[in-house]
Protein backbone atom coordinates (compact mmCIF):
# COMPACT_ATOMS: atom_id res chain seq x y z
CA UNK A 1 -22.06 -25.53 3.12
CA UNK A 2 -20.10 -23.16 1.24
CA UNK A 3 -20.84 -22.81 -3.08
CA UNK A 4 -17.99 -24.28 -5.21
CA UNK A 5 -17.15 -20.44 -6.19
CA UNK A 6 -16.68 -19.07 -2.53
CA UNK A 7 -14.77 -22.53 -1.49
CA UNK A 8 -12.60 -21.45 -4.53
CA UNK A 9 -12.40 -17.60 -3.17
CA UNK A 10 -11.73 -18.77 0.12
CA UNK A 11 -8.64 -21.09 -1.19
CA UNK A 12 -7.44 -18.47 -3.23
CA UNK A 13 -7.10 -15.67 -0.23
CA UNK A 14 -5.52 -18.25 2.04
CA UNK A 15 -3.21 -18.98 -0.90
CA UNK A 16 -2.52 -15.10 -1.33
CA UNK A 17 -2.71 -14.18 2.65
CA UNK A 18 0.03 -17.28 2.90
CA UNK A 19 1.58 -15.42 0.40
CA UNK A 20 2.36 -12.26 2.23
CA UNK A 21 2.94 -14.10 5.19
CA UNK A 22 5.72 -16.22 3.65
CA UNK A 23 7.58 -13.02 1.82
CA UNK A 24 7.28 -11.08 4.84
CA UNK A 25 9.20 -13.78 6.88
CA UNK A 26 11.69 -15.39 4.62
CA UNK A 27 12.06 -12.52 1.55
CA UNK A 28 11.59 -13.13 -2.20
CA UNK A 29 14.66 -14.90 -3.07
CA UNK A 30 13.45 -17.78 0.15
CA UNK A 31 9.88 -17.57 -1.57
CA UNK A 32 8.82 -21.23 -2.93
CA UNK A 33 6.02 -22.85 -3.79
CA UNK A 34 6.19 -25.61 -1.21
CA UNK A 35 6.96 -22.63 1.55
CA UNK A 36 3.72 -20.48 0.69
CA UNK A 37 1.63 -23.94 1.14
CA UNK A 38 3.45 -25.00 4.39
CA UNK A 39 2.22 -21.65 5.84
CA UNK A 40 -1.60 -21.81 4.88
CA UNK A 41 -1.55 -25.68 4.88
CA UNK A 42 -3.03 -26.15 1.23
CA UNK A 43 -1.23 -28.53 -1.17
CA UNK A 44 0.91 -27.11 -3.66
CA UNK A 45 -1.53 -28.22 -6.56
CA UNK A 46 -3.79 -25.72 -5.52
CA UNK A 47 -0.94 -22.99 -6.70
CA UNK A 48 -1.56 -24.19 -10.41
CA UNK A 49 -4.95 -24.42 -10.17
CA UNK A 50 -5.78 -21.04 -9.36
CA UNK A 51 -2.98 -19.14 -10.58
CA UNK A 52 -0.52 -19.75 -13.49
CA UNK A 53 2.50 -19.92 -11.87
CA UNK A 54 4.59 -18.44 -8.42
CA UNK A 55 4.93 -15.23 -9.90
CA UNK A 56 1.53 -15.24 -10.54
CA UNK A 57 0.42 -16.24 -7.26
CA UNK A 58 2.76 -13.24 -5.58
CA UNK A 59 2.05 -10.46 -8.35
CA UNK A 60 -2.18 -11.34 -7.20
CA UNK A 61 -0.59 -11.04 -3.86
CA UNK A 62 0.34 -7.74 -4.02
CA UNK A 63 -2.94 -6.41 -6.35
CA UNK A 64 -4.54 -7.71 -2.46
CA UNK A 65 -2.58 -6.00 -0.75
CA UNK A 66 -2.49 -2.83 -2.94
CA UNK A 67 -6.17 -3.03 -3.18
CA UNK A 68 -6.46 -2.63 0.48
CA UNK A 69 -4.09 0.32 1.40
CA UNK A 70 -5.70 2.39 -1.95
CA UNK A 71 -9.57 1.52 -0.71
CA UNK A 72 -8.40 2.83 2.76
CA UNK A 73 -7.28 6.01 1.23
CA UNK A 74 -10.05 6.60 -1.05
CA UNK A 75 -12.18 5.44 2.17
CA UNK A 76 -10.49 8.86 3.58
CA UNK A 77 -9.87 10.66 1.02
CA UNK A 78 -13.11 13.17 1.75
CA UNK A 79 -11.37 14.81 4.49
CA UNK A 80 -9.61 17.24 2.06
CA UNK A 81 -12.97 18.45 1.29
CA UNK A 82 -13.29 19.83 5.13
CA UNK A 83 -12.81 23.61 4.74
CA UNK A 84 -13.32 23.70 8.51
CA UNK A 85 -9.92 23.01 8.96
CA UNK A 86 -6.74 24.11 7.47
CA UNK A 87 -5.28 22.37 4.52
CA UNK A 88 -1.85 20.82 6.06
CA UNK A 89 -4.76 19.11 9.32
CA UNK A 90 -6.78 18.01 6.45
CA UNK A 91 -3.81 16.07 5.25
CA UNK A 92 -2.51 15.02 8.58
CA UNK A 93 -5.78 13.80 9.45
CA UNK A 94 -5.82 11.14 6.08
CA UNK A 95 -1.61 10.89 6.97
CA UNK A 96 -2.85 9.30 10.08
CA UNK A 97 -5.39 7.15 8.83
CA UNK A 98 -2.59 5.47 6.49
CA UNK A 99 0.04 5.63 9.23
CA UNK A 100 -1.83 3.89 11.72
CA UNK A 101 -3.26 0.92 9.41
CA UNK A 102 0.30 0.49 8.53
CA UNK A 103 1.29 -0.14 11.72
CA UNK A 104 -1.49 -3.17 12.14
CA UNK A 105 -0.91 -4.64 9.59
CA UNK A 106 3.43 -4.69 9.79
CA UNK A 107 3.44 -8.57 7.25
CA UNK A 108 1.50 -6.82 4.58
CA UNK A 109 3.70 -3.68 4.59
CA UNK A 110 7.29 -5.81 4.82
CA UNK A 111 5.99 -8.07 1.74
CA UNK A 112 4.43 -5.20 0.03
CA UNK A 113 7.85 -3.18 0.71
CA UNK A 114 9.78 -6.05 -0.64
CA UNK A 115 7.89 -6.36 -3.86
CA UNK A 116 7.62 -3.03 -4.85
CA UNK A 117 10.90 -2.35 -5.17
CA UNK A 118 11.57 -5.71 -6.62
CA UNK A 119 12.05 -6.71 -10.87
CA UNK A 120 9.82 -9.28 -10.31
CA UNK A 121 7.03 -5.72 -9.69
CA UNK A 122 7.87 -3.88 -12.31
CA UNK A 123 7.38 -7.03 -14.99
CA UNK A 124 4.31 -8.22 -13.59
CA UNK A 125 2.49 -5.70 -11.72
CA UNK A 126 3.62 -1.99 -12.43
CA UNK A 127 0.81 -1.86 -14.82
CA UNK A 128 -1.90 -3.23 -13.06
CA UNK A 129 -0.46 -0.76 -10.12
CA UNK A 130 -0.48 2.76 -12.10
CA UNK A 131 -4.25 1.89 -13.53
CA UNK A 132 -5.40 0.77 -9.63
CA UNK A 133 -4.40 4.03 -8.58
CA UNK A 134 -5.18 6.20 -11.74
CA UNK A 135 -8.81 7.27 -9.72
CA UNK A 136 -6.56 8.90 -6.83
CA UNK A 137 -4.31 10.49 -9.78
CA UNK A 138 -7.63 12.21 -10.94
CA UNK A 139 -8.61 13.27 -7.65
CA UNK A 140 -5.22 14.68 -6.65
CA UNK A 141 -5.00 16.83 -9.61
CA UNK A 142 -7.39 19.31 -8.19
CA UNK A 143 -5.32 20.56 -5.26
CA UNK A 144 -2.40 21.15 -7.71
CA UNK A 145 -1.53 23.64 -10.56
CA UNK A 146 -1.40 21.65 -14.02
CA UNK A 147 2.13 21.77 -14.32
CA UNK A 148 2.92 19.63 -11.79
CA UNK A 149 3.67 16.10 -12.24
CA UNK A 150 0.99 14.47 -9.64
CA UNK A 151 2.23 11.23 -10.07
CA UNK A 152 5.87 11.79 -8.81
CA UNK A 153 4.28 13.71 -6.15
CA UNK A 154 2.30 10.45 -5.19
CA UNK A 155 5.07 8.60 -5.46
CA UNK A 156 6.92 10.79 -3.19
CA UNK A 157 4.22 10.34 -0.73
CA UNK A 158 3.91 6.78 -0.87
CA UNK A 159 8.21 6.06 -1.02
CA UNK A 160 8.63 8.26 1.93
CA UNK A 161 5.66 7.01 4.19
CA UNK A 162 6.66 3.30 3.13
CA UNK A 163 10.36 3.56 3.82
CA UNK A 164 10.02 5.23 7.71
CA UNK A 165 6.71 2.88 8.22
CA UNK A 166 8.94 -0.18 7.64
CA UNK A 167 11.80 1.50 9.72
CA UNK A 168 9.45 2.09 12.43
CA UNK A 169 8.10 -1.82 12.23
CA UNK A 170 11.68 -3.08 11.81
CA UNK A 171 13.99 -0.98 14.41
CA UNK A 172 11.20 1.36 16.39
CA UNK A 173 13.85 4.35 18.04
CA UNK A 174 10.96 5.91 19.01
CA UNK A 175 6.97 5.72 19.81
CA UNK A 176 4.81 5.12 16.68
CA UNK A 177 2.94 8.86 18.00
CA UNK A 178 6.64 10.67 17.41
CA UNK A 179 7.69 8.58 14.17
CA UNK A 180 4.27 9.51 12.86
CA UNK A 181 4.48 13.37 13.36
CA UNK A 182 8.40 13.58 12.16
CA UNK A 183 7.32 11.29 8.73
CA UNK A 184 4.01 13.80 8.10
CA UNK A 185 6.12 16.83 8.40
CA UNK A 186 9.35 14.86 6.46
CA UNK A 187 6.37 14.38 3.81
CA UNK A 188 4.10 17.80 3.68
CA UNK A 189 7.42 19.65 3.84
CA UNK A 190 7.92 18.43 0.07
CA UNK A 191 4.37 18.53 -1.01
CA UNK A 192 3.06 21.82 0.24
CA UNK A 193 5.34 23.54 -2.18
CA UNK A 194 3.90 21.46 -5.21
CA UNK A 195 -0.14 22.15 -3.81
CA UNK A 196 -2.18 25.36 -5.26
CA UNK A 197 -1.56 28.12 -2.47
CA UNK A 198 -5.13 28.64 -2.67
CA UNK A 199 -5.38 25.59 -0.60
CA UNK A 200 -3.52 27.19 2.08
CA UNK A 201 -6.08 30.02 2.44
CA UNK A 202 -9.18 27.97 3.28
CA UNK A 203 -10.12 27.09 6.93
């Protein structure tokens, strides 16, 4: 038999997980209370318990979510340490890694896709977002001269590999092998010319 505290855990990712599930299916505007809890099949009162309100309960949605995709990139993240290889194959390799997870996992992406780019993100999240990812910020810096601005080059990375990841779940024209390859290069075409050149003369 489970402790109070993990039956509360447990409640509170089904709550979240039914969450994402809901967004991804009906959209933000068709989000309700009595929607998320039809999905996961816990009563609504378990919304208020745990969280504050619905906005609450989606913002802690997305930190889940978020959490995820940045531990799977700092997971990777080592692989631009290889001097074996050459810079852009380091990056293609960790590309891949985020590409592909994307792909299995196509309700977290469409709710996290819908969110970001919501109002609803930037009042109760944005915050909580830049100081998640303020670690990778740090560790990005080093493969870039200090005049550039590593955070729009993140953001560059992240808008770009979001947007064709979601057009490859929604409409696929193509295999997810070819989409892949034409968003890397669609991607590194804009960042190499932001990166140190120095990195281009290892490997």
């Amino acid at each position: 038999m489970l402790p109070q505290e993990d039956k509360n855990a447990a409640i509170q990712r089904e709550l979240m997980e039914g969450t994402i599930e809901t967004v991804a299916a009906l959209g933000l505007e068709n989000t309700t209370t009595n929607a998320i809890c039809k999905t996961c099949g816990i009563n609504v009162a378990y919304i208020y318990r745990f969280f504050s309100d619905k906005e609450d309960l989606i913002s802690k949605a997305f930190g889940y979510v978020d959490e995820q995709f940045l531990r799977l990139i700092l997971d990777n993240y080592t692989v631009l340490r290889y001097d074996s290889i050459d810079y852009e194959s380091r990056c293609h390799v960790l590309f891949r890694k985020c590409w592909d997870y994307l792909m299995t996992h196509p309700k977290d992406i469409t709710f996290y896709i819908r969110y970001y780019y919501s109002s609803s993100f930037q009042k109760y999240a944005c915050a909580e977002h830049m100081e998640r990812y303020a670690g990778l910020f740090e560790k990005m810096k080093s493969a870039f001269p200090e005049s550039a601005d590593v955070r729009l080059v993140l953001h560059h990375i992240l808008d770009t590999l979001l947007g064709e990841a979601t057009k490859q779940i929604d409409k696929p024209r193509e295999d997810d092998d070819t989409a892949a390859t034409k968003t890397f290069h669609l991607i590194f075409s804009v960042v190499k010319s932001y990166v140190r050149q120095d990195k281009f003369n290892k490997g």
